[in-house]
N, C-alpha and C. Protein backbone atom coordinates (compact mmCIF):
# COMPACT_ATOMS: atom_id res chain seq x y z
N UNK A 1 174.04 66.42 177.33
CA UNK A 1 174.57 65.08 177.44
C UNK A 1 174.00 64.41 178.68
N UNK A 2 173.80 63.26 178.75
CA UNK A 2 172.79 62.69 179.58
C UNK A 2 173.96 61.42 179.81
N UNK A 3 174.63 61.51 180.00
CA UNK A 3 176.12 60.80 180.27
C UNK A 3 176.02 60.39 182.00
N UNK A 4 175.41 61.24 182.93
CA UNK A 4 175.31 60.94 184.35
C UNK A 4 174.20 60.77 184.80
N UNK A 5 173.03 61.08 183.61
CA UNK A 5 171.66 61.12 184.35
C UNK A 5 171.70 59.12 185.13
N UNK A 6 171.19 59.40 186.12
CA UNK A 6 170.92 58.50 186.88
C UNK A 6 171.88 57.80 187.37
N UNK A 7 172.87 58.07 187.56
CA UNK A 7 174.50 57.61 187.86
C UNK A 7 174.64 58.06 189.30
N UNK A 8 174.67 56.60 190.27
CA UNK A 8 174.92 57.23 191.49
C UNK A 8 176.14 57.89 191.59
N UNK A 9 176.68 58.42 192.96
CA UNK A 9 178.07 59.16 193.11
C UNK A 9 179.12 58.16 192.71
N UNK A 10 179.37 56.58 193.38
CA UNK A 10 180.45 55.76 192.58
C UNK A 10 180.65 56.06 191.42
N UNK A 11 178.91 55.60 190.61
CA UNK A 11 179.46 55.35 189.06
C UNK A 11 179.96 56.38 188.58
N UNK A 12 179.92 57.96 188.97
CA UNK A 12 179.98 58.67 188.31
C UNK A 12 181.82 59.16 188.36
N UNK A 13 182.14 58.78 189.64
CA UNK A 13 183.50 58.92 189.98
C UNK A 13 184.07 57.96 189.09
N UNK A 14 183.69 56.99 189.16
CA UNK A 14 184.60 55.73 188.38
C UNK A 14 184.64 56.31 186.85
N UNK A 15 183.65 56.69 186.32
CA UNK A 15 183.89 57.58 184.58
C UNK A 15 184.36 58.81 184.52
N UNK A 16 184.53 59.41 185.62
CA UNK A 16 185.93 60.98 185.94
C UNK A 16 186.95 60.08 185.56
N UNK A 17 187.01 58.82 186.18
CA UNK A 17 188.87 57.95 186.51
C UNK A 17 189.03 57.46 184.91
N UNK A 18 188.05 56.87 184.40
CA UNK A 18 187.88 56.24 183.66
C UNK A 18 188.29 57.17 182.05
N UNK A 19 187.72 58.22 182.12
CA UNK A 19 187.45 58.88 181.16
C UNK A 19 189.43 59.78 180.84
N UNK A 20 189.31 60.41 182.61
CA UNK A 20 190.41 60.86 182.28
C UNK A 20 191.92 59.92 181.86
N UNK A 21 191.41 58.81 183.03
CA UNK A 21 193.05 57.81 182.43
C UNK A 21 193.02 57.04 180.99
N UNK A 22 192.00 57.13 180.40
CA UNK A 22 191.52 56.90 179.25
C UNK A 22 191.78 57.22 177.75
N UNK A 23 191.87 58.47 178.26
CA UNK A 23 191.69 59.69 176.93
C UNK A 23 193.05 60.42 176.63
N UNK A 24 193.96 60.13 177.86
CA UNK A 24 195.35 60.44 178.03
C UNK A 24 195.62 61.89 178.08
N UNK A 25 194.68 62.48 178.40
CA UNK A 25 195.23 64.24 177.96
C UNK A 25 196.84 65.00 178.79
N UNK A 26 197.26 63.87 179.30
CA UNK A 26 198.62 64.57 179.65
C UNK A 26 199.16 63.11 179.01
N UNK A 27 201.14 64.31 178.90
CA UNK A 27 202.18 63.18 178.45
C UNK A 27 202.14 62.22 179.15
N UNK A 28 202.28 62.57 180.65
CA UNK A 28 202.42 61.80 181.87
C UNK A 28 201.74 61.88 182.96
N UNK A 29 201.51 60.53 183.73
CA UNK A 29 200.52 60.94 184.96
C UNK A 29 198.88 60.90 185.00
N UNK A 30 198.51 59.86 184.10
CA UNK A 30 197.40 60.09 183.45
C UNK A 30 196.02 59.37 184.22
N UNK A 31 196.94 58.46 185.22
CA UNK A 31 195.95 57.23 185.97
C UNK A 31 196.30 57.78 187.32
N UNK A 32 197.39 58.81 187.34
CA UNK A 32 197.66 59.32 189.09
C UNK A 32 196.61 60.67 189.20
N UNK A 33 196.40 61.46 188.05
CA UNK A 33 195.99 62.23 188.13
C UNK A 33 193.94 61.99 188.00
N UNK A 34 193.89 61.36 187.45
CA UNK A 34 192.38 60.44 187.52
C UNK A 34 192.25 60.00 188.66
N UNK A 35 192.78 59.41 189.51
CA UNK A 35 192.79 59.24 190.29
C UNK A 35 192.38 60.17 191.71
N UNK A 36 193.22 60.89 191.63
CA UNK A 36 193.57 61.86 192.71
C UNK A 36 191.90 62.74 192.57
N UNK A 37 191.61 63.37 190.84
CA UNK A 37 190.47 63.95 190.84
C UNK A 37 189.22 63.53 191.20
N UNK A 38 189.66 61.88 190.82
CA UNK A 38 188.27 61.25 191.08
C UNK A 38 187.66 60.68 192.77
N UNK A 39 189.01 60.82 193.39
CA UNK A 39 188.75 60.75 194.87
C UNK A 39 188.47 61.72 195.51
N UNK A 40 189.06 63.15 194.98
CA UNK A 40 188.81 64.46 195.54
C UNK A 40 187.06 64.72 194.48
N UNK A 41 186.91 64.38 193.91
CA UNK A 41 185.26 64.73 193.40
C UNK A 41 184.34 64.03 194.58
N UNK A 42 184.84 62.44 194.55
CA UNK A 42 184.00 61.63 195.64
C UNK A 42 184.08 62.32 197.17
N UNK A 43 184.82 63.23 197.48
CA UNK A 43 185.22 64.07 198.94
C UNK A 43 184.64 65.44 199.04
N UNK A 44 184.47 65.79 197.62
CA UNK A 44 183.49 67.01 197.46
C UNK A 44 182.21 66.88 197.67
N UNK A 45 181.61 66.00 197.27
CA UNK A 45 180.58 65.24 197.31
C UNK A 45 180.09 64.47 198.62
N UNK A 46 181.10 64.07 199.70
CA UNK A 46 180.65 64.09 200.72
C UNK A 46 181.01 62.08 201.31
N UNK A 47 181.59 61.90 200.35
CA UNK A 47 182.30 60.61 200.26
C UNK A 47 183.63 60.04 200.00
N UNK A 48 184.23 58.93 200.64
CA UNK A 48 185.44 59.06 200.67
C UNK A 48 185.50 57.32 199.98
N UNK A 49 187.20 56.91 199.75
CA UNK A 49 187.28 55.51 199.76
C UNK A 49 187.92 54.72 200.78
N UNK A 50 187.26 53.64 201.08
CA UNK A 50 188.13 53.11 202.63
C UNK A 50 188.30 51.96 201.93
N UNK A 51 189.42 51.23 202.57
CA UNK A 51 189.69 49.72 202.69
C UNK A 51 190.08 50.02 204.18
N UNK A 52 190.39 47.96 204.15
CA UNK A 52 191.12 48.00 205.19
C UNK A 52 192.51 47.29 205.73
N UNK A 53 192.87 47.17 203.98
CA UNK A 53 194.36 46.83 204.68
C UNK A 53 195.09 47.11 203.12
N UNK A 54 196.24 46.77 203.31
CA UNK A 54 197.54 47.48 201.98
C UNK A 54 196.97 46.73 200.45
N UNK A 55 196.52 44.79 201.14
CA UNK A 55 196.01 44.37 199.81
C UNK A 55 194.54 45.04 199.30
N UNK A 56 194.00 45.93 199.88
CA UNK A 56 192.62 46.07 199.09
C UNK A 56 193.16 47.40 198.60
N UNK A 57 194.01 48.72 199.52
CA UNK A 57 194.57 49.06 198.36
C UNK A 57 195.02 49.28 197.35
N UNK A 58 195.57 48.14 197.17
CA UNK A 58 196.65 47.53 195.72
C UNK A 58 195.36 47.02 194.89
N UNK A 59 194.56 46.30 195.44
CA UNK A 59 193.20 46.17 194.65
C UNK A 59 192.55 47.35 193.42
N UNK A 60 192.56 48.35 194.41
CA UNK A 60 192.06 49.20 193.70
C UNK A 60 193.02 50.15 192.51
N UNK A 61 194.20 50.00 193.29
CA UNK A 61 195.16 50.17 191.69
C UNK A 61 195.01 49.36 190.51
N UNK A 62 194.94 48.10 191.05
CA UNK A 62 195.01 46.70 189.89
C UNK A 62 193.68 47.08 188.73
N UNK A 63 192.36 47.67 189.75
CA UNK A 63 191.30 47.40 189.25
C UNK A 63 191.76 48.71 188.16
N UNK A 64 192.08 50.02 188.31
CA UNK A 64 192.50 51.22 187.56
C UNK A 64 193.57 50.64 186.52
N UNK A 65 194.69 50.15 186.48
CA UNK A 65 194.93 49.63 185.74
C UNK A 65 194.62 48.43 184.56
N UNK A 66 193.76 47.87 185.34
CA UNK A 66 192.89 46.50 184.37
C UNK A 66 191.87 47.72 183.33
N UNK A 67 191.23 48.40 184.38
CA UNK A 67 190.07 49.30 183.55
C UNK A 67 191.21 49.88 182.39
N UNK A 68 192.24 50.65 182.40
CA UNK A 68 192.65 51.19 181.40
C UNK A 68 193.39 50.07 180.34
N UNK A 69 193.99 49.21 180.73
CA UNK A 69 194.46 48.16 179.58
C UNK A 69 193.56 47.15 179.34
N UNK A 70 192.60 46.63 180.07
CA UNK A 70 191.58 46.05 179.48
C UNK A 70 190.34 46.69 178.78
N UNK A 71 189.83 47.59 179.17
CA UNK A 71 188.12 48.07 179.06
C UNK A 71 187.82 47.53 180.10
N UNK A 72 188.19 47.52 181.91
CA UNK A 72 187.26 47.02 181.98
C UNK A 72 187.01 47.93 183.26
N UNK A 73 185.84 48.47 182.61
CA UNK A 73 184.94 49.33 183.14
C UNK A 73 183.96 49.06 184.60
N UNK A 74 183.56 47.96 184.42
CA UNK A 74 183.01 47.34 185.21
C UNK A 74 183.49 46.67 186.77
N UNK A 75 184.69 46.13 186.61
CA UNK A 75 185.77 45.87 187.44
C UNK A 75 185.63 47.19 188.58
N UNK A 76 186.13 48.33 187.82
CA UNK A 76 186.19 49.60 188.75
C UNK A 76 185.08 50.03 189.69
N UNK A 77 183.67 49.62 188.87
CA UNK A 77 182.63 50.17 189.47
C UNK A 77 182.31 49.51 190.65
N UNK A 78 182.69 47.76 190.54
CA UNK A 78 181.98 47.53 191.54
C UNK A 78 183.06 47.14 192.84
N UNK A 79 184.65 47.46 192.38
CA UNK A 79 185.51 47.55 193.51
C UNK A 79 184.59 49.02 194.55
N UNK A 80 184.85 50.36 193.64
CA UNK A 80 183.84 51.39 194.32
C UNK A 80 182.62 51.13 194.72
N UNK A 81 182.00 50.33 194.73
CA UNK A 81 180.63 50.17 195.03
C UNK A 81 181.08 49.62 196.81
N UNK A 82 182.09 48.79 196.57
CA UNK A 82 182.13 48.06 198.30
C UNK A 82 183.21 48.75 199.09
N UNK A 83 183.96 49.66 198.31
CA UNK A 83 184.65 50.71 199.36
C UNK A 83 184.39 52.17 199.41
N UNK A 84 183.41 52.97 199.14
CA UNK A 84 183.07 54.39 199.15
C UNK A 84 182.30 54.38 200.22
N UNK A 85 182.50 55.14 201.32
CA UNK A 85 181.56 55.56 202.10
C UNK A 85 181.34 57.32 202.55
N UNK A 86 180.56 57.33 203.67
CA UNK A 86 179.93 58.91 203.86
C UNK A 86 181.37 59.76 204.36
N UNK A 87 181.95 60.57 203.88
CA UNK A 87 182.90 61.36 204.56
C UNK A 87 182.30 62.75 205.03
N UNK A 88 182.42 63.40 206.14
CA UNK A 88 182.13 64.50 207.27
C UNK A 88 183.14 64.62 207.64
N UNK A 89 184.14 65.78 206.89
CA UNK A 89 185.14 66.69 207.68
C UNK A 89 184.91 68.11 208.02
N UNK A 90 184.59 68.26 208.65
CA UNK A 90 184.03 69.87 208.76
C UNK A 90 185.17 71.07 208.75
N UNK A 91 186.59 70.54 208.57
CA UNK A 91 187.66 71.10 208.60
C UNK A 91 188.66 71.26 207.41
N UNK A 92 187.62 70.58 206.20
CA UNK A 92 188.41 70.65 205.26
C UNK A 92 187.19 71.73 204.43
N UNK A 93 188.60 73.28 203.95
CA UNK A 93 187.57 73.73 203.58
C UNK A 93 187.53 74.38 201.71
N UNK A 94 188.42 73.57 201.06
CA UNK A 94 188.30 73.77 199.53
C UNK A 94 188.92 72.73 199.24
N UNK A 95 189.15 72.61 197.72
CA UNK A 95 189.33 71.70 196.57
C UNK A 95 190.62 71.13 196.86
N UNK A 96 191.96 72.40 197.04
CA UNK A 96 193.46 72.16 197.05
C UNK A 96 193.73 70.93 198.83
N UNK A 97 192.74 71.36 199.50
CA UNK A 97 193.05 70.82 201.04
C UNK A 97 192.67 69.03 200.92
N UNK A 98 191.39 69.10 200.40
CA UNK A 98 190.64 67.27 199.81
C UNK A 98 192.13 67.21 199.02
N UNK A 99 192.63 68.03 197.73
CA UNK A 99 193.45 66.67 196.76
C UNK A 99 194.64 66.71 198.04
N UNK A 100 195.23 67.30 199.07
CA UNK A 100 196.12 66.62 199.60
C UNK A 100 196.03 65.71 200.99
N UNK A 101 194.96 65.83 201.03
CA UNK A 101 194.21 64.88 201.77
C UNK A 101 194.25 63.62 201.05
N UNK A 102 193.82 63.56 200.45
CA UNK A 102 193.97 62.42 198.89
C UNK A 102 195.43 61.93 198.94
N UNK A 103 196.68 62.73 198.45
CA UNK A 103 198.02 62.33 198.79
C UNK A 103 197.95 61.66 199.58
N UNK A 104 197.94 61.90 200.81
CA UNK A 104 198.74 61.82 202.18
C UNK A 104 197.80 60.86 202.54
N UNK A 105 196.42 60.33 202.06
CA UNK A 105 195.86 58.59 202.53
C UNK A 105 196.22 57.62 201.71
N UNK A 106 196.37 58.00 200.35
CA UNK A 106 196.69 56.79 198.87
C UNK A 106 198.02 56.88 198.64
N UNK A 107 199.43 57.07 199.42
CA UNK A 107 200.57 57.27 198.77
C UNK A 107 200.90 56.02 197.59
N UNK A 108 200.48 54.71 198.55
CA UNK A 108 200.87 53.61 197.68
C UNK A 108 200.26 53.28 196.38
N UNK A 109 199.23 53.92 196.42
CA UNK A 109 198.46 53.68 194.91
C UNK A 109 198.59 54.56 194.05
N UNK A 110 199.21 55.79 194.71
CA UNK A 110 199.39 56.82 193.90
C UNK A 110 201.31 56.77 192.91
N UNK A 111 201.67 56.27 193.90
CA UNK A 111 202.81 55.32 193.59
C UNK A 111 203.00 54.89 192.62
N UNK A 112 202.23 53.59 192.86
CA UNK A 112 201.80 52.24 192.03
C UNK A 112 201.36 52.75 190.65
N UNK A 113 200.58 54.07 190.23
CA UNK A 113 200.03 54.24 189.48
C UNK A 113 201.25 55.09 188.51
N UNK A 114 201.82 55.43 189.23
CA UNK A 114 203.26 56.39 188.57
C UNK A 114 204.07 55.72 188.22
N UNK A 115 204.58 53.82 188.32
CA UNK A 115 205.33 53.21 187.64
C UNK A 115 205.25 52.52 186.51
C-alpha cells in the first residue's frame, strides 16, 4: 500500500487521526483516542504540536471534529502544517511516557473531544 509514500510527518499523522476517528473501531472514544495516538506517533517521530494560547487549542479540536462530520480532511492538514514542530526530549524513554505526556499538555482537547 503506497498510502504514505511521500507523505510528510504532518500528513501522515493527520490520516492516523483521520482514519482512526473515522472508521470508529471503538464504542467510545474514537476522536480522543486518534488523537492521543496521533500526537504520540508525531513525538515518536521527533515532533510535537504547539499553539499558543487556549483558542488555537480549541482550533484544533474544531478542526478534528469538522474532519470527522464533514470530510474535511484538508482543514486538519493544514491546521498541522502551522503547529507541529521539532520535539528533543531526551528523557522520555517509550511509547506509555509520550501518550501521558500527551494527557497532561492537551487536557482541554482531550476533553472537548470526549463530549
Amino acid at each position: 500500500m503506497k498510502l504514505y509514500q511521500n507523505a510528510g510527518m504532518v500528513e501522515q499523522a493527520a490520516i492516523l487521526i483521520q482514519r482512526l476517528a473515522q472508521n470508529h473501531p471503538f464504542i467510545d472514544g474514537n476522536k480522543r483516542v486518534a488523537f492521543i495516538l496521533g500526537s504520540t506517533f508525531l513525538m515518536i517521530n521527533g515532533y510535537q504540536i504547539q499553539y499558543k494560547d487556549e483558542q488555537e487549542e480549541m482550533a484544533l479540536a474544531y478542526a478534528i471534529e469538522s474532519m470527522v462530520a464533514e470530510k474535511n480532511f484538508e482543514n486538519l492538514v493544514q491546521w498541522f502544517a502551522g503547529h507541529v514542530e521539532r520535539f528533543v526530549d531526551s528523557a522520555i524513554k517509550n511509547e506509555e511516557q509520550i501518550m501521558q505526556l500527551v494527557a497532561n499538555e492537551h487536557p482541554k482537547i482531550i476533553a472537548y473531544l470526549g463530549s
